[in-house]
Protein backbone atom coordinates (compact mmCIF):
# COMPACT_ATOMS: atom_id res chain seq x y z
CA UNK A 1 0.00 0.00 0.00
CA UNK A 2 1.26 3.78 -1.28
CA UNK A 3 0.75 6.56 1.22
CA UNK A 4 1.99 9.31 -0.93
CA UNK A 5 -1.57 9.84 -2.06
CA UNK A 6 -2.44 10.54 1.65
CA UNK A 7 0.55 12.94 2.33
CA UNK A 8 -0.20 14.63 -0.60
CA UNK A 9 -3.79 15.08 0.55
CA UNK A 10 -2.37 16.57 4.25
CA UNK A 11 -0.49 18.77 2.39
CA UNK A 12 -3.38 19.65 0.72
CA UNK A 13 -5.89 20.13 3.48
CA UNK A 14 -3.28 22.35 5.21
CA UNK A 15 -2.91 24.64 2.33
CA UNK A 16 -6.88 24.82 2.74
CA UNK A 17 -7.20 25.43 6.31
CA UNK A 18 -4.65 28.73 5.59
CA UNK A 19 -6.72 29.81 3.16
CA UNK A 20 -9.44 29.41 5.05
CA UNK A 21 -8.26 31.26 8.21
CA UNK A 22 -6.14 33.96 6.12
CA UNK A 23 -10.13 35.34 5.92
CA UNK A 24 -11.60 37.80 7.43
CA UNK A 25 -14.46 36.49 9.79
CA UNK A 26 -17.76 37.70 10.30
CA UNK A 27 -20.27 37.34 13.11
CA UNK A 28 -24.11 35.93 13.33
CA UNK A 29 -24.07 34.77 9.43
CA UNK A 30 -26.58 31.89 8.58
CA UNK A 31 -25.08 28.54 8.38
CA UNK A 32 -21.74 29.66 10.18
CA UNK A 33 -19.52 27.46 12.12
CA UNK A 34 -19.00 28.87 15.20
CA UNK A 35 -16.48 27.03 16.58
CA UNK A 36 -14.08 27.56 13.60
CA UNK A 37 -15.63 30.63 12.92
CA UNK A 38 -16.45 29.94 9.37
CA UNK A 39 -18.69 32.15 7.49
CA UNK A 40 -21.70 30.37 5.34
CA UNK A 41 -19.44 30.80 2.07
CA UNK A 42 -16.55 28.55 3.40
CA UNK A 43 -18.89 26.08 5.28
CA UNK A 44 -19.14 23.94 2.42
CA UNK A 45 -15.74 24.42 2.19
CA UNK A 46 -15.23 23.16 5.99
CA UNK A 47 -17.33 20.40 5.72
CA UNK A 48 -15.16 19.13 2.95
CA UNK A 49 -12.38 19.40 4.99
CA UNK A 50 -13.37 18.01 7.87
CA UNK A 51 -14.81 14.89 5.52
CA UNK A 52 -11.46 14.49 4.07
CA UNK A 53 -9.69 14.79 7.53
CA UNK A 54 -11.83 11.93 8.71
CA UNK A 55 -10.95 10.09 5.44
CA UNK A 56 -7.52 10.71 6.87
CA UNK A 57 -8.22 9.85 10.07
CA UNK A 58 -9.29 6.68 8.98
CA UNK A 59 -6.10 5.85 6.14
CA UNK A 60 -4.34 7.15 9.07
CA UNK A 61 -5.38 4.37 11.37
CA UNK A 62 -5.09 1.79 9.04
CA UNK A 63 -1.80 2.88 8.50
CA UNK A 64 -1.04 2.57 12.10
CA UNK A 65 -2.64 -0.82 12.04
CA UNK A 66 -0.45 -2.29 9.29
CA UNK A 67 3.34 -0.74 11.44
CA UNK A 68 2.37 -2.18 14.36
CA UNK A 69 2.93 -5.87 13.12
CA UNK A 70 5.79 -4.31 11.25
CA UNK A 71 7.06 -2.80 14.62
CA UNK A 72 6.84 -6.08 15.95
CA UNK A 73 8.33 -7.70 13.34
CA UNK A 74 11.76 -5.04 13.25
CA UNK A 75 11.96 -5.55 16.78
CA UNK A 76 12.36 -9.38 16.47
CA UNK A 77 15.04 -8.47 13.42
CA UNK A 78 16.53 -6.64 16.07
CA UNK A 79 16.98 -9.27 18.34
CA UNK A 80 18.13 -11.60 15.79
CA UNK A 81 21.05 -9.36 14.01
CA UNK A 82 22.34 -8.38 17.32
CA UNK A 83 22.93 -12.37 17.98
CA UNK A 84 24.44 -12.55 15.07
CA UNK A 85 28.45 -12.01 14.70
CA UNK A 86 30.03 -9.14 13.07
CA UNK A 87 32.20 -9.41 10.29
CA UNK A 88 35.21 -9.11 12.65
CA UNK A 89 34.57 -11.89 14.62
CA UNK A 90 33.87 -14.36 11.56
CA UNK A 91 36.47 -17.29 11.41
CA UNK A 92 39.21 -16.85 8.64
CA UNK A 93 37.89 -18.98 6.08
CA UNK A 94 40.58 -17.95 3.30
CA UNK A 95 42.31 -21.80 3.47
CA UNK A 96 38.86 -23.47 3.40
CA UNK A 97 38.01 -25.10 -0.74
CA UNK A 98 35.24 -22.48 -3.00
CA UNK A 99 32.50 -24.76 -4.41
CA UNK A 100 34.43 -25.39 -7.39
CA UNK A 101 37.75 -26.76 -5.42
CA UNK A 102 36.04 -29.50 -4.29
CA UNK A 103 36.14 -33.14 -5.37
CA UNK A 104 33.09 -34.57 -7.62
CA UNK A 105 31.19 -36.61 -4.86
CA UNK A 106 28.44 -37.64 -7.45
CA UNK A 107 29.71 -41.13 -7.84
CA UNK A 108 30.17 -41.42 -4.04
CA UNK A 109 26.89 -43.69 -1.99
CA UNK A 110 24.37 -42.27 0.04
CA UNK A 111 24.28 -42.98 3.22
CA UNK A 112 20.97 -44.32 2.89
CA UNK A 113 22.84 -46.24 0.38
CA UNK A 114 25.50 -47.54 2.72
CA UNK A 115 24.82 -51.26 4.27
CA UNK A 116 23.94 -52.29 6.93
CA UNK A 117 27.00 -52.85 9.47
CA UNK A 118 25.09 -52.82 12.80
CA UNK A 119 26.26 -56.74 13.14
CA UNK A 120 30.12 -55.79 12.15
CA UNK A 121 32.25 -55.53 15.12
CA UNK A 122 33.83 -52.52 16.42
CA UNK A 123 37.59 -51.44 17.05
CA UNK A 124 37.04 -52.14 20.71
CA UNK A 125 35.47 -55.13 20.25
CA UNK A 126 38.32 -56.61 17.84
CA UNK A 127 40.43 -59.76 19.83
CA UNK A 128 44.23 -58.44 20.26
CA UNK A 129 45.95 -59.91 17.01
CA UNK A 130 49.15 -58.13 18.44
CA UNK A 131 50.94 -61.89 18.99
CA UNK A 132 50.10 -62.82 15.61
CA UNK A 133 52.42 -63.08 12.78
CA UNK A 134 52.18 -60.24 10.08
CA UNK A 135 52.23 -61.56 6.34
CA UNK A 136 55.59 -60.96 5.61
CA UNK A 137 56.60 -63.12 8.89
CA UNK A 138 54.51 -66.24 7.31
CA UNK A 139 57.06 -68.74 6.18
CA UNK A 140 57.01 -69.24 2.31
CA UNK A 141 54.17 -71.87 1.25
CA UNK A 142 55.01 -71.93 -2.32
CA UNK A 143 56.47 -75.11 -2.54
CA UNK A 144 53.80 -76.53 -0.62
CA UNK A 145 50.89 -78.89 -2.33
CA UNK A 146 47.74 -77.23 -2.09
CA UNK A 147 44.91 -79.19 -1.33
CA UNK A 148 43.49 -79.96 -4.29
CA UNK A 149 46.93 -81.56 -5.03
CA UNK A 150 46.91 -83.72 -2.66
CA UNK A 151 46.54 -87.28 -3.16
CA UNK A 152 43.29 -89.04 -2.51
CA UNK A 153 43.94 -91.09 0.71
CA UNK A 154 40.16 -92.33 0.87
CA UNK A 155 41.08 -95.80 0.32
CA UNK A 156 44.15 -95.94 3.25
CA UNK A 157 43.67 -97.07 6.19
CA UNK A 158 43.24 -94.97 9.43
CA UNK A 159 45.87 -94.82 12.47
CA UNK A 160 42.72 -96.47 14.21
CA UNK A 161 42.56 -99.00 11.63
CA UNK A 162 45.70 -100.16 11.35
CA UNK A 163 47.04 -103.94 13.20
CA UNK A 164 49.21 -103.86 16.25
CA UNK A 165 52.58 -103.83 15.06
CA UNK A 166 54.19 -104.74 18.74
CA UNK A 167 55.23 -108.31 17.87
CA UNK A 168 57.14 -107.63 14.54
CA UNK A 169 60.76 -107.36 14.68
CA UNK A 170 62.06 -104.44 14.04
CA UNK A 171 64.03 -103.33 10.27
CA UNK A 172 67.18 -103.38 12.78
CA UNK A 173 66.23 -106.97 13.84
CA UNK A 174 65.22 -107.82 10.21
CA UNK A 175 68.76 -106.90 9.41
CA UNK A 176 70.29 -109.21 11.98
CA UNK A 177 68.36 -111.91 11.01
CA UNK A 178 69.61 -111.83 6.89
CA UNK A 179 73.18 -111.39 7.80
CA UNK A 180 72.68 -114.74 9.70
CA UNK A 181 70.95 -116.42 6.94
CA UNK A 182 73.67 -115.45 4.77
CA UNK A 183 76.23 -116.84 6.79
CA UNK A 184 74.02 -119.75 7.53
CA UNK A 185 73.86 -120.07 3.05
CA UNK A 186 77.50 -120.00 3.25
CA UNK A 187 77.91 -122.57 6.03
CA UNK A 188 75.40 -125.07 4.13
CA UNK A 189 77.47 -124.16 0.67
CA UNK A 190 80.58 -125.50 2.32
CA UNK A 191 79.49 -127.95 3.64
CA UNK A 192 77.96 -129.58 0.56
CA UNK A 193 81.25 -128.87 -0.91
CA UNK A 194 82.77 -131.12 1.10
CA UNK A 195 80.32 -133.62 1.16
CA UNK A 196 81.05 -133.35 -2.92
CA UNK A 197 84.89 -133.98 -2.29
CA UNK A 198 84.07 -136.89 0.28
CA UNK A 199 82.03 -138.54 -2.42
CA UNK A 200 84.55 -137.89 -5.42
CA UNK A 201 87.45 -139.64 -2.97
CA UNK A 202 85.26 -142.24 -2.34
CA UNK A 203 84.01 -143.25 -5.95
CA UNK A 204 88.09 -142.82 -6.99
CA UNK A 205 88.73 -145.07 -3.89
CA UNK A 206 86.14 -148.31 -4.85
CA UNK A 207 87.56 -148.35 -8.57
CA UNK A 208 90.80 -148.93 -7.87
């Protein structure tokens, strides 16, 4: 809402009201304002003014009506600028990244995106792996058979399944036992040589 128009009208009715009472006035005329003491030619005059002060009155009012909410209203500006800090005492923010600095984030996820880790362990709750070998402590593996080349031992026997071995000798004892053998082979071998030469003398000896 413009208030110039009632300004202008103000200034208007004051120009008036000079005019009015730059007159000479005149006593006990018909239709006379005594009050004002307005003569009957500038009572129609008067009662225009007065109609268009009440007018005013009125605008006035309303204008009264619609600054008081407004009054309100700076007030609470008021209240909130003085809370607010001063260009002095806002932080340095000359090393801080413009919009344009920083990074492109639109392949990054949401966190609404992000799983679910609410059954992942914390730090704290992490066992102490501090006595446990890092990888490059691990002994080399590589010339180790992986599983899959292992061979298939399904059809061995079990440590469970396997006889009491208590009562055979030993590879020691095994040993032992051949070298006597052996010596036993070479006993019998002499032996029946002789027996060969005791038969030989004796055939020579019945044919003479």
């Amino acid at each position: 809402m413009s208030y110039a128009p009632i300004y202008s009208k103000l200034h208007d009715l004051e120009e008036r009201l000079v005019i009015i009472e730059s007159k000479p006035k005149t006593a006990d005329v018909e239709n006379t304002i005594s009050s004002f003491g307005l003569t009957a030619d500038t009572a129609e005059s008067a009662a225009g003014i007065l109609d268009e002060l009440n007018h005013f009155k009125t605008n006035f009012t309303n204008l009264l009506n619609e600054c008081n909410p407004l009054s309100v209203r700076v007030g609470k500006l008021s209240q909130d600028i003085a809370a607010l800090a001063t260009k002095a005492e806002l932080p340095d923010v000359s090393g801080f990244a413009t919009k344009a600095e920083l990074p492109d984030v639109s392949g990054f996820a949401t966190k609404a995106e992000l799983p679910d880790v609410s059954g992942f362990a914390t730090k704290a709750e992490l066992p102490d792996v501090s006595g446990f070998a890092t990888k490059a402590e691990l002994p080399d593996v590589s010339g180790f058979a992986t599983k899959a080349e292992l061979p298939d031992v399904s059809g061995f026997a079990t440590k469970d399944e396997l006889t009491d071995v208590s009562g055979f000798a030993t590879k020691a004892e095994l040993t032992d036992l051949l070298t006597k053998f052996d010596n036993l082979i070479n006993v019998v071998s002499q032996l029946n040589t002789k027996i060969n030469e005791a038969n030989d003398k004796i055939s020579a000896l019945e044919s003479s």
